[in-house]
C-alpha atoms as a PDB file:
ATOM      1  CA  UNK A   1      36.497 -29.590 -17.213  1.00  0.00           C
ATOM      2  CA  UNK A   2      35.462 -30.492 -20.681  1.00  0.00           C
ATOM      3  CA  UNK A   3      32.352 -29.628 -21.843  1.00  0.00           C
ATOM      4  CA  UNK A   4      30.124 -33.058 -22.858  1.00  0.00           C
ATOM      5  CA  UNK A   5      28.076 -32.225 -26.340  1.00  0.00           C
ATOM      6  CA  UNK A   6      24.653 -33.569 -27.259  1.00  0.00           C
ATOM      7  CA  UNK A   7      24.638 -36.030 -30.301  1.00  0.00           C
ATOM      8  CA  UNK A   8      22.100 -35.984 -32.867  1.00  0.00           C
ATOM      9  CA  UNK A   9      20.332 -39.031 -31.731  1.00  0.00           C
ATOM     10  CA  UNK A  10      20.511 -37.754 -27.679  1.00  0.00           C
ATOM     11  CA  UNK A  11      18.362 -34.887 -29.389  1.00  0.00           C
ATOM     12  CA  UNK A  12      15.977 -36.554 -31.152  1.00  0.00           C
ATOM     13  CA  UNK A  13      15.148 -39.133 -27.756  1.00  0.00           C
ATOM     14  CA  UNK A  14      14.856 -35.907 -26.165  1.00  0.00           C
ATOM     15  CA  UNK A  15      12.629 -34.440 -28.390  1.00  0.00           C
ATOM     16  CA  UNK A  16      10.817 -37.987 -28.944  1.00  0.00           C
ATOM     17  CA  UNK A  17       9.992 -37.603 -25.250  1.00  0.00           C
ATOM     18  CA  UNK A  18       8.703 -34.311 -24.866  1.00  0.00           C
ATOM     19  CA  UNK A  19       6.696 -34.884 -28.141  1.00  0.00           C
ATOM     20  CA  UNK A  20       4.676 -38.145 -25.867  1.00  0.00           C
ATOM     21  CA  UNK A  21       4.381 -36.139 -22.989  1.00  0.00           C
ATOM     22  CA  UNK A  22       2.753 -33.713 -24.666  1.00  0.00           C
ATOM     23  CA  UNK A  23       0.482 -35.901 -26.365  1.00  0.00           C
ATOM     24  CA  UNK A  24      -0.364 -37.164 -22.835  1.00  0.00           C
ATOM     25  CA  UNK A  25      -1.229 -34.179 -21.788  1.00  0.00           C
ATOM     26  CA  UNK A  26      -2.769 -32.230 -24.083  1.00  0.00           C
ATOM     27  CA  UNK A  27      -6.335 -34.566 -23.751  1.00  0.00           C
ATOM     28  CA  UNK A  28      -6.290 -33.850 -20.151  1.00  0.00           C
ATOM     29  CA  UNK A  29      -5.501 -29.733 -20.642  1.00  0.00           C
ATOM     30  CA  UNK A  30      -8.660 -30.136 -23.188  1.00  0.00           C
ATOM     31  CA  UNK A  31     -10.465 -31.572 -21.203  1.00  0.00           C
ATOM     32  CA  UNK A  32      -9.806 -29.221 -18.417  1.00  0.00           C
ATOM     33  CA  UNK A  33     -10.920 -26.220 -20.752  1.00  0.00           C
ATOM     34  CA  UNK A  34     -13.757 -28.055 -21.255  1.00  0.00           C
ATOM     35  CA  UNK A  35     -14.799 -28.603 -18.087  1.00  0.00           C
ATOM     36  CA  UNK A  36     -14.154 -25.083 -17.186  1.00  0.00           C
ATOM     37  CA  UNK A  37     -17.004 -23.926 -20.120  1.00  0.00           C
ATOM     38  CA  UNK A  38     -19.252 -26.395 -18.871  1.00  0.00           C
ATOM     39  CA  UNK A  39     -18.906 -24.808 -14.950  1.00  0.00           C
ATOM     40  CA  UNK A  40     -19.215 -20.870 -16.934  1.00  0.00           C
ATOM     41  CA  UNK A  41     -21.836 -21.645 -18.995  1.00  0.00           C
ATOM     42  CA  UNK A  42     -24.172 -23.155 -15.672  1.00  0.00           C
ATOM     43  CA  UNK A  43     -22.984 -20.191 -13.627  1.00  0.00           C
ATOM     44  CA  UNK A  44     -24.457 -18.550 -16.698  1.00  0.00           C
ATOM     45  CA  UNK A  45     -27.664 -20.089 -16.799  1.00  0.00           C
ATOM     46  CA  UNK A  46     -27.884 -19.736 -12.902  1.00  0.00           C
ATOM     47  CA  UNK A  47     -27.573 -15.918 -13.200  1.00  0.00           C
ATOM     48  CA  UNK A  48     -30.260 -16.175 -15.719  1.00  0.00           C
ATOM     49  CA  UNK A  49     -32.726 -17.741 -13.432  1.00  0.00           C
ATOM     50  CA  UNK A  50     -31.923 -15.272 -10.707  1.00  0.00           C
ATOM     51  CA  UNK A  51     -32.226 -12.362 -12.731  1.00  0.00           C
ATOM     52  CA  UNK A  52     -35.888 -13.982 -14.364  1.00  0.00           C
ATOM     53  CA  UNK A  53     -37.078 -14.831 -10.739  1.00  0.00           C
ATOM     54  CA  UNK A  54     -36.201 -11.046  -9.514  1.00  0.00           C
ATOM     55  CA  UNK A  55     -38.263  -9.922 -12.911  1.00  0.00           C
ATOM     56  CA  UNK A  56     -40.881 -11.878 -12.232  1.00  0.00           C
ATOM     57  CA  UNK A  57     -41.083 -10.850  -8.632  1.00  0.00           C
ATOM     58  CA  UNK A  58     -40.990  -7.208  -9.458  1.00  0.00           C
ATOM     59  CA  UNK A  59     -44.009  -8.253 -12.530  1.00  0.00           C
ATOM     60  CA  UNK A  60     -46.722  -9.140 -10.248  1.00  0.00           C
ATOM     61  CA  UNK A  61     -45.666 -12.580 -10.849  1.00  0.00           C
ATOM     62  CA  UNK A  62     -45.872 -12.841 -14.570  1.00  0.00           C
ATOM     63  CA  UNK A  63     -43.070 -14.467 -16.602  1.00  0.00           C
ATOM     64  CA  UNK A  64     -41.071 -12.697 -19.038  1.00  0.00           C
ATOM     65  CA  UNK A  65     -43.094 -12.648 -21.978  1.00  0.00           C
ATOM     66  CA  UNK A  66     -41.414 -13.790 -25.731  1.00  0.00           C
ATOM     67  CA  UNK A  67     -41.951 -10.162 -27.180  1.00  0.00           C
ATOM     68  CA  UNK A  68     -42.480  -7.005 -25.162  1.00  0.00           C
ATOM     69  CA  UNK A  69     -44.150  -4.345 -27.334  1.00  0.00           C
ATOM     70  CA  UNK A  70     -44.146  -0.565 -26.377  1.00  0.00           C
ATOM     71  CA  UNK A  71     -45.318   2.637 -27.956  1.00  0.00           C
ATOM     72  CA  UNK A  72     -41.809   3.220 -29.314  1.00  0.00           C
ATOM     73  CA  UNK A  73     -40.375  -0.256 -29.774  1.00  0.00           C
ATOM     74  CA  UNK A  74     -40.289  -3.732 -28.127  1.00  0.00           C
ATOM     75  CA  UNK A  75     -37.773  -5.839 -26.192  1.00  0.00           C
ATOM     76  CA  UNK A  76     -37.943  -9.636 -26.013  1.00  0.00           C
ATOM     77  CA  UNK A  77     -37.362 -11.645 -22.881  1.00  0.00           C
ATOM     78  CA  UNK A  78     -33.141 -11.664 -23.052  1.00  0.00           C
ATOM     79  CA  UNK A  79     -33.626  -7.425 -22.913  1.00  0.00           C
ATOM     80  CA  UNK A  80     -36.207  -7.545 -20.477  1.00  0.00           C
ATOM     81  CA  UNK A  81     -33.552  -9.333 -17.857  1.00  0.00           C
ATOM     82  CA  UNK A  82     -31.266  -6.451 -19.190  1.00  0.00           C
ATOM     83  CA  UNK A  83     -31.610  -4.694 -15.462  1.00  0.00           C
ATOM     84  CA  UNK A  84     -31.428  -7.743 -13.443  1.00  0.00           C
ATOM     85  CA  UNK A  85     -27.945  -8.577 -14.747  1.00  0.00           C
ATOM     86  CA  UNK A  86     -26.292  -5.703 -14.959  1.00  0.00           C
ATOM     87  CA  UNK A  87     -27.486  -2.081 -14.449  1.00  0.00           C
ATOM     88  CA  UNK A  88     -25.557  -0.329 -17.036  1.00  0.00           C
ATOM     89  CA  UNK A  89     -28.561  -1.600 -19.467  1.00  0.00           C
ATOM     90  CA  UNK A  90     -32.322  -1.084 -19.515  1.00  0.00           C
ATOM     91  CA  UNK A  91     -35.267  -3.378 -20.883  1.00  0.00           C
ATOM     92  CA  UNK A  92     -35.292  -1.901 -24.203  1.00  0.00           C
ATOM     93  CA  UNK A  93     -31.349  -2.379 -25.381  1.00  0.00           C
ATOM     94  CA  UNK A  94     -30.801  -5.188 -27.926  1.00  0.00           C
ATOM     95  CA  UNK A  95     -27.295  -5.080 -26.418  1.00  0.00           C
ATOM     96  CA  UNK A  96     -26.803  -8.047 -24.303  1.00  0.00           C
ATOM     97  CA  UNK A  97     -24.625  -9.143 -21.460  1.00  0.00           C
ATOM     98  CA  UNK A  98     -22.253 -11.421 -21.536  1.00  0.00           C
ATOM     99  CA  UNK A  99     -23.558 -14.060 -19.604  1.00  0.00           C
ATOM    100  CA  UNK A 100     -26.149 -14.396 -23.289  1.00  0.00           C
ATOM    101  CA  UNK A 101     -23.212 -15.636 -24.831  1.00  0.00           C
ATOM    102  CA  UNK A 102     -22.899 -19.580 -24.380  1.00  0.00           C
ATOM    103  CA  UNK A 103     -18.818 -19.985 -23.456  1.00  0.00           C
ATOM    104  CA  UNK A 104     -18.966 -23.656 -25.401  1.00  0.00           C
ATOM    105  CA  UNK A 105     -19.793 -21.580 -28.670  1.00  0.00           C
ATOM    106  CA  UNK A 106     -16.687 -19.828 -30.619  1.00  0.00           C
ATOM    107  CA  UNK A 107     -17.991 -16.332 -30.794  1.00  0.00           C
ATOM    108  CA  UNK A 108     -16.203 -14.157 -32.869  1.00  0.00           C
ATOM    109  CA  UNK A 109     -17.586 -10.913 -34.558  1.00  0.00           C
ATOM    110  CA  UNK A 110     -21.176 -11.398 -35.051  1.00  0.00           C
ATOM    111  CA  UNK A 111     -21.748 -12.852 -31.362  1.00  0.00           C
ATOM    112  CA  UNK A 112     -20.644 -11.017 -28.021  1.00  0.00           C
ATOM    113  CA  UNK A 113     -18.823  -7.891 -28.368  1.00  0.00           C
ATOM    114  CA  UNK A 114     -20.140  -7.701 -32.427  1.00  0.00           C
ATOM    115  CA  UNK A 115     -23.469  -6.215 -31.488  1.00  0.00           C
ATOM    116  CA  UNK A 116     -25.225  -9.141 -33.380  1.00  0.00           C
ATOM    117  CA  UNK A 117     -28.366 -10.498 -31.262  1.00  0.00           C
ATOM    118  CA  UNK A 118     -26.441 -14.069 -31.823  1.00  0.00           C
ATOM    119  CA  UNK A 119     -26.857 -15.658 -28.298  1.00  0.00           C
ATOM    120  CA  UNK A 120     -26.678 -18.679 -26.256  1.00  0.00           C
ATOM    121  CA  UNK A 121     -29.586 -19.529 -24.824  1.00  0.00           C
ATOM    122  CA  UNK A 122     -33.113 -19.863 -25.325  1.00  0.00           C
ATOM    123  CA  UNK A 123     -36.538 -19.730 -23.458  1.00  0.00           C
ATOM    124  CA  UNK A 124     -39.568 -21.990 -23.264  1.00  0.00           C
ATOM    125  CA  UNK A 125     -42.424 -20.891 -24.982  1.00  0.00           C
ATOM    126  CA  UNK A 126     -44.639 -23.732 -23.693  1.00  0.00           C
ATOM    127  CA  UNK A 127     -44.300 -22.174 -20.477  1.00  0.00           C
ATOM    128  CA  UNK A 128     -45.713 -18.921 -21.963  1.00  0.00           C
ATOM    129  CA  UNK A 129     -48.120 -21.289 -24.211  1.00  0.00           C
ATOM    130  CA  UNK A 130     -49.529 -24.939 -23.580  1.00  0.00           C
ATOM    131  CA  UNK A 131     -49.032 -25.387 -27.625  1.00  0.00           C
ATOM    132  CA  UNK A 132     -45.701 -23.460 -27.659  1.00  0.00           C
ATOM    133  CA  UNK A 133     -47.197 -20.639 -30.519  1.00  0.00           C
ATOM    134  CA  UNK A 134     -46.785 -16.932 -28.482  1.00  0.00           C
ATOM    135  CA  UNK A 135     -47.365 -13.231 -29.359  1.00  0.00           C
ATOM    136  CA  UNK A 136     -46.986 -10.072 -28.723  1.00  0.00           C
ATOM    137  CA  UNK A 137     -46.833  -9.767 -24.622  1.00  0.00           C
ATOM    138  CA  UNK A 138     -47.705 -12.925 -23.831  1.00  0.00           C
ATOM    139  CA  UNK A 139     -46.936 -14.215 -20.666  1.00  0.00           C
ATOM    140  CA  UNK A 140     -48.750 -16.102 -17.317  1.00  0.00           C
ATOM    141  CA  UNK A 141     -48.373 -15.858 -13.842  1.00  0.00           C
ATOM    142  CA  UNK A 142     -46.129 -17.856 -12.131  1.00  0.00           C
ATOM    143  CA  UNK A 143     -48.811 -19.343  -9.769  1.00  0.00           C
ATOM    144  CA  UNK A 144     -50.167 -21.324 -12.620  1.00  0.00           C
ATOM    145  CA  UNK A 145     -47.143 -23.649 -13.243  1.00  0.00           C
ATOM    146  CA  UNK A 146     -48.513 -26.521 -11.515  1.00  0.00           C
ATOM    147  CA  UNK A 147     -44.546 -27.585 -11.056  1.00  0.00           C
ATOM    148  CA  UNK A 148     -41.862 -25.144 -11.191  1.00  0.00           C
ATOM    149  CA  UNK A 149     -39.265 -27.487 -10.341  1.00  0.00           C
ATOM    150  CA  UNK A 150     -39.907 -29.633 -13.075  1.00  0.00           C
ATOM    151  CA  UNK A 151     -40.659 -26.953 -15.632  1.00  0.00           C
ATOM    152  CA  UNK A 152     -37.944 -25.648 -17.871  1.00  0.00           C
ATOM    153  CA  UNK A 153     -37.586 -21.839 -18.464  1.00  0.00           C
ATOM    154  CA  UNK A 154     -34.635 -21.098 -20.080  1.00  0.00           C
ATOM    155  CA  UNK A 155     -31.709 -23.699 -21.862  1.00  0.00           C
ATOM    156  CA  UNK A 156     -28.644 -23.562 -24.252  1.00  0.00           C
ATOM    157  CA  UNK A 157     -30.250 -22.490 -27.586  1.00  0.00           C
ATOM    158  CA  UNK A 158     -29.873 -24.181 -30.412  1.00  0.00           C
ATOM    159  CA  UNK A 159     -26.290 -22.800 -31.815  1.00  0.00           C
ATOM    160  CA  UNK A 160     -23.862 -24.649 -33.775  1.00  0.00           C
ATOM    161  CA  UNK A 161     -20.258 -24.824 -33.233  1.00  0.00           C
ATOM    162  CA  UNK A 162     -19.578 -22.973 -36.288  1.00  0.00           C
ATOM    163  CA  UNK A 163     -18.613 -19.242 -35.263  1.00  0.00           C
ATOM    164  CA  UNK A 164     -22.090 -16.842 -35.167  1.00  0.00           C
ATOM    165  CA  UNK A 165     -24.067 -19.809 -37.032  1.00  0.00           C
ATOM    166  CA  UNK A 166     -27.284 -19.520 -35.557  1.00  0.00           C
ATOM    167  CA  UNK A 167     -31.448 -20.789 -36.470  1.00  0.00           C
ATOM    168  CA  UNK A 168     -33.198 -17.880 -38.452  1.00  0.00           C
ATOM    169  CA  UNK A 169     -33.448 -14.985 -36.525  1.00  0.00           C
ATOM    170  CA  UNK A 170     -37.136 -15.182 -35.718  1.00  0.00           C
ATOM    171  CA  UNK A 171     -37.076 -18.092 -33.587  1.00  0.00           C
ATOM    172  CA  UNK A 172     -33.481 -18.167 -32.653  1.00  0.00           C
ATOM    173  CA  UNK A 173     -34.545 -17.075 -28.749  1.00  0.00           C
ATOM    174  CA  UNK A 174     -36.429 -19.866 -28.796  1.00  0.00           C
ATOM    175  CA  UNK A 175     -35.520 -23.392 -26.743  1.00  0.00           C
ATOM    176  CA  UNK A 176     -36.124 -25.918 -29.316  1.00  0.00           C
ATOM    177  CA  UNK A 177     -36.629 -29.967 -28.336  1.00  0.00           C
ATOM    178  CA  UNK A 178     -33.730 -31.996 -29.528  1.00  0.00           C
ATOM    179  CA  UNK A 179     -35.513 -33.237 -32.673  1.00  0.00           C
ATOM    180  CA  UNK A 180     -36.189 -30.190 -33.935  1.00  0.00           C
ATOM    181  CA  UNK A 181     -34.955 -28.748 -36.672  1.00  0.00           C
ATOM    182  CA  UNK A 182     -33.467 -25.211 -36.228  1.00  0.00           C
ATOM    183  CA  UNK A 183     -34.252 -24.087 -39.668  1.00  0.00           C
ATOM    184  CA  UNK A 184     -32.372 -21.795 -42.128  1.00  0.00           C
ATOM    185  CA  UNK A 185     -29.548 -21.763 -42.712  1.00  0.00           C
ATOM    186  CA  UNK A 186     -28.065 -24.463 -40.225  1.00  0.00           C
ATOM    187  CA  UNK A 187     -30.604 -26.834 -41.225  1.00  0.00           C
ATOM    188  CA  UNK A 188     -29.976 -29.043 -38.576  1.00  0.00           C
ATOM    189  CA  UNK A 189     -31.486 -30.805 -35.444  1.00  0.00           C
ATOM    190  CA  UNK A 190     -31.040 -29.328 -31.872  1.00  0.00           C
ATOM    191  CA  UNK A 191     -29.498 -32.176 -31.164  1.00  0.00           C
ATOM    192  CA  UNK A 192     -26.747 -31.907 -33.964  1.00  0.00           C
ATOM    193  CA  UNK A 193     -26.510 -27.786 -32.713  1.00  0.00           C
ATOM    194  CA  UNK A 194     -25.947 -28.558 -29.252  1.00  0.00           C
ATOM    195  CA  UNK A 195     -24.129 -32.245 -29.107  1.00  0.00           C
ATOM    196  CA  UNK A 196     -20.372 -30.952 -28.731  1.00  0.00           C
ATOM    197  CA  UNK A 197     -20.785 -28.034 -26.785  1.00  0.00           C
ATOM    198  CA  UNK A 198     -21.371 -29.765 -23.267  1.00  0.00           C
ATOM    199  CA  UNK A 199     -21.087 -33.794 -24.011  1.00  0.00           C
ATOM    200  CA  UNK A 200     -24.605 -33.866 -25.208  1.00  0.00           C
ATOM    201  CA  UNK A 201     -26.180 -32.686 -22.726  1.00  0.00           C
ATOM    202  CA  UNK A 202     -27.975 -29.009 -21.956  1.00  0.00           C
ATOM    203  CA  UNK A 203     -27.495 -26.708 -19.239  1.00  0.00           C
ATOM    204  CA  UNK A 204     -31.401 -25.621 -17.859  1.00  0.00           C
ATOM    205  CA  UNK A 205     -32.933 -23.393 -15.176  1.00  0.00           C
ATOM    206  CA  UNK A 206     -35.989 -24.067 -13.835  1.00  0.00           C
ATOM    207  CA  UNK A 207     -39.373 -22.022 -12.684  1.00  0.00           C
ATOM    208  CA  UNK A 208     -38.459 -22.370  -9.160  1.00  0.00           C
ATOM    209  CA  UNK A 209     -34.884 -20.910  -9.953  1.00  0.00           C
ATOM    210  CA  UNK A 210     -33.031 -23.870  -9.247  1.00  0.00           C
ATOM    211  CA  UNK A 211     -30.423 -24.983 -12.591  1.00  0.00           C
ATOM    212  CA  UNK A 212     -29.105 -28.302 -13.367  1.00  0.00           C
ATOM    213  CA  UNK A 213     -28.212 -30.260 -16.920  1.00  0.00           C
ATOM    214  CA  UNK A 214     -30.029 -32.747 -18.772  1.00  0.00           C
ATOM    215  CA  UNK A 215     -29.185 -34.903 -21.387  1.00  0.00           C
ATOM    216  CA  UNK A 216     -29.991 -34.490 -24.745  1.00  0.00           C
ATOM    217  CA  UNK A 217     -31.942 -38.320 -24.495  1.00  0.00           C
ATOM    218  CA  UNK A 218     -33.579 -37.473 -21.424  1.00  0.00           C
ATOM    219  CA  UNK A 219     -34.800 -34.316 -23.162  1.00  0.00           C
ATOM    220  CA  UNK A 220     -35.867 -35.799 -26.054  1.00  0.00           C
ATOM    221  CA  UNK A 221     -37.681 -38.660 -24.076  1.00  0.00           C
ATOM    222  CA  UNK A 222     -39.199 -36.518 -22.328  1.00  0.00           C
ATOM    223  CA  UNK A 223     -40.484 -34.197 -25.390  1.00  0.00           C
ATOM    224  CA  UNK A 224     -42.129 -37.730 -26.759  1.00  0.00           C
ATOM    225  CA  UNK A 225     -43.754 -38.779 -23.393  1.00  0.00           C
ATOM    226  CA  UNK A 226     -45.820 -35.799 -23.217  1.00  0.00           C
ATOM    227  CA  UNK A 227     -43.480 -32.767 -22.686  1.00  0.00           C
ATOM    228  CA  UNK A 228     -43.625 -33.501 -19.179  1.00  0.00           C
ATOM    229  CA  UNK A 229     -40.891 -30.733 -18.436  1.00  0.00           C
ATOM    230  CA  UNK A 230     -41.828 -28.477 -21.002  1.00  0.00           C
ATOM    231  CA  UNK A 231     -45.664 -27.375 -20.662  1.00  0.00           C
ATOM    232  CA  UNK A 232     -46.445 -25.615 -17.134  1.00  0.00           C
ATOM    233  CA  UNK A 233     -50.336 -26.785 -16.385  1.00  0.00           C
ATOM    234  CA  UNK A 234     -48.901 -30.862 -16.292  1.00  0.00           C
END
């Protein structure tokens, strides 16, 4: 039987073809990785609110404050959750679990797994503070958010895409509003920070536990018409 060889220009329609099919694909394979940071980073943000509701449960009902401080040191509200997500960690280890880390932001050595306190998510301070300004061991009881469903406690923070890029470290825990600006040395808005990591939108858990995502407008609408979701006594 004699053996039938491929010509050149067999090859190259063959190659032509694989090289569309490809390019058909690939957008849908992106966008299936994308969707599958989107569904982490909410399971992330869920665990969150379980592990704050089980801290605030076992705190007489207070709220994890900004800024623990303790004889010997002082943990902030990502190390206070420390126990509630994992018990290989206690309230005073910088070290943070990996459900911190934001999977829509390239970590690389700085971020999980670097030791760096570069994280992905932020808390509220106007539930801790009608004005938003906190200190040392601030906090308030639950009972006195007037609506916990409607009242934010923890979001994606304010981290670019750029690997371990983050606001200044002072206020990088922080959940900032959309059109804020994150400060040194992004020197950006929120909104710029957080606009390709989950189709402009945010990933939140609420005071009653519950977690869903908002869009960046909404957000930002809602920031201007009073901070409706944002301050607990509305």
């Amino acid at each position: 039987m004699k053996r039938k060889n491929f010509t050149l220009i067999e090859l190259l329609v063959v190659i032509a073809i694989i090289a569309i099919l490809a390019g058909m694909l690939l957008p849908a394979l992106n966008q299936a990785r994308k969707k599958a940071r989107d569904i982490a980073c909410m399971n992330n943000v869920k665990q969150l609110g379980t592990a704050a509701t089980m801290y605030i449960n076992d705190s007489d009902g207070w709220v994890p404050t900004w800024q623990q401080a303790y004889e010997s040191g002082w943990s902030r509200w990502y190390s206070l959750l420390n126990p509630y997500v994992g018990k290989s960690k206690s309230s005073s280890e910088h070290e943070l679990f990996k459900i911190m880390y934001c999977p829509g932001i390239p970590w690389s050595n700085q971020g999980y797994g670097g030791g760096g306190e570069y994280y992905g998510y932020g808390l509220n301070l106007y539930l801790l503070h009608d004005n938003g300004w906190v200190g040392l061991n601030m906090s308030r009881k639950i009972t006195t958010v007037k609506k916990p469903s409607e009242t934010i406690m923890i979001g994606d923070n304010a981290v670019s895409m750029i690997p371990d890029r983050a606001p200044n470290w002072g206020s990088r825990p922080a959940l900032f509003f959309p059109s804020e600006n994150i400060g040194a040395p992004l020197n950006m808005t929120d909104w710029a920070a957080n606009l390709e990591k989950h189709s402009g939108r945010k990933n939140l858990v609420w005071v009653d536990g519950h977690a869903s995502s908002k869009k960046l407008s909404e957000m930002q609408s809602n920031w201007a018409d009073g901070k409706k979701w944002w301050i607990a006594k509305q």
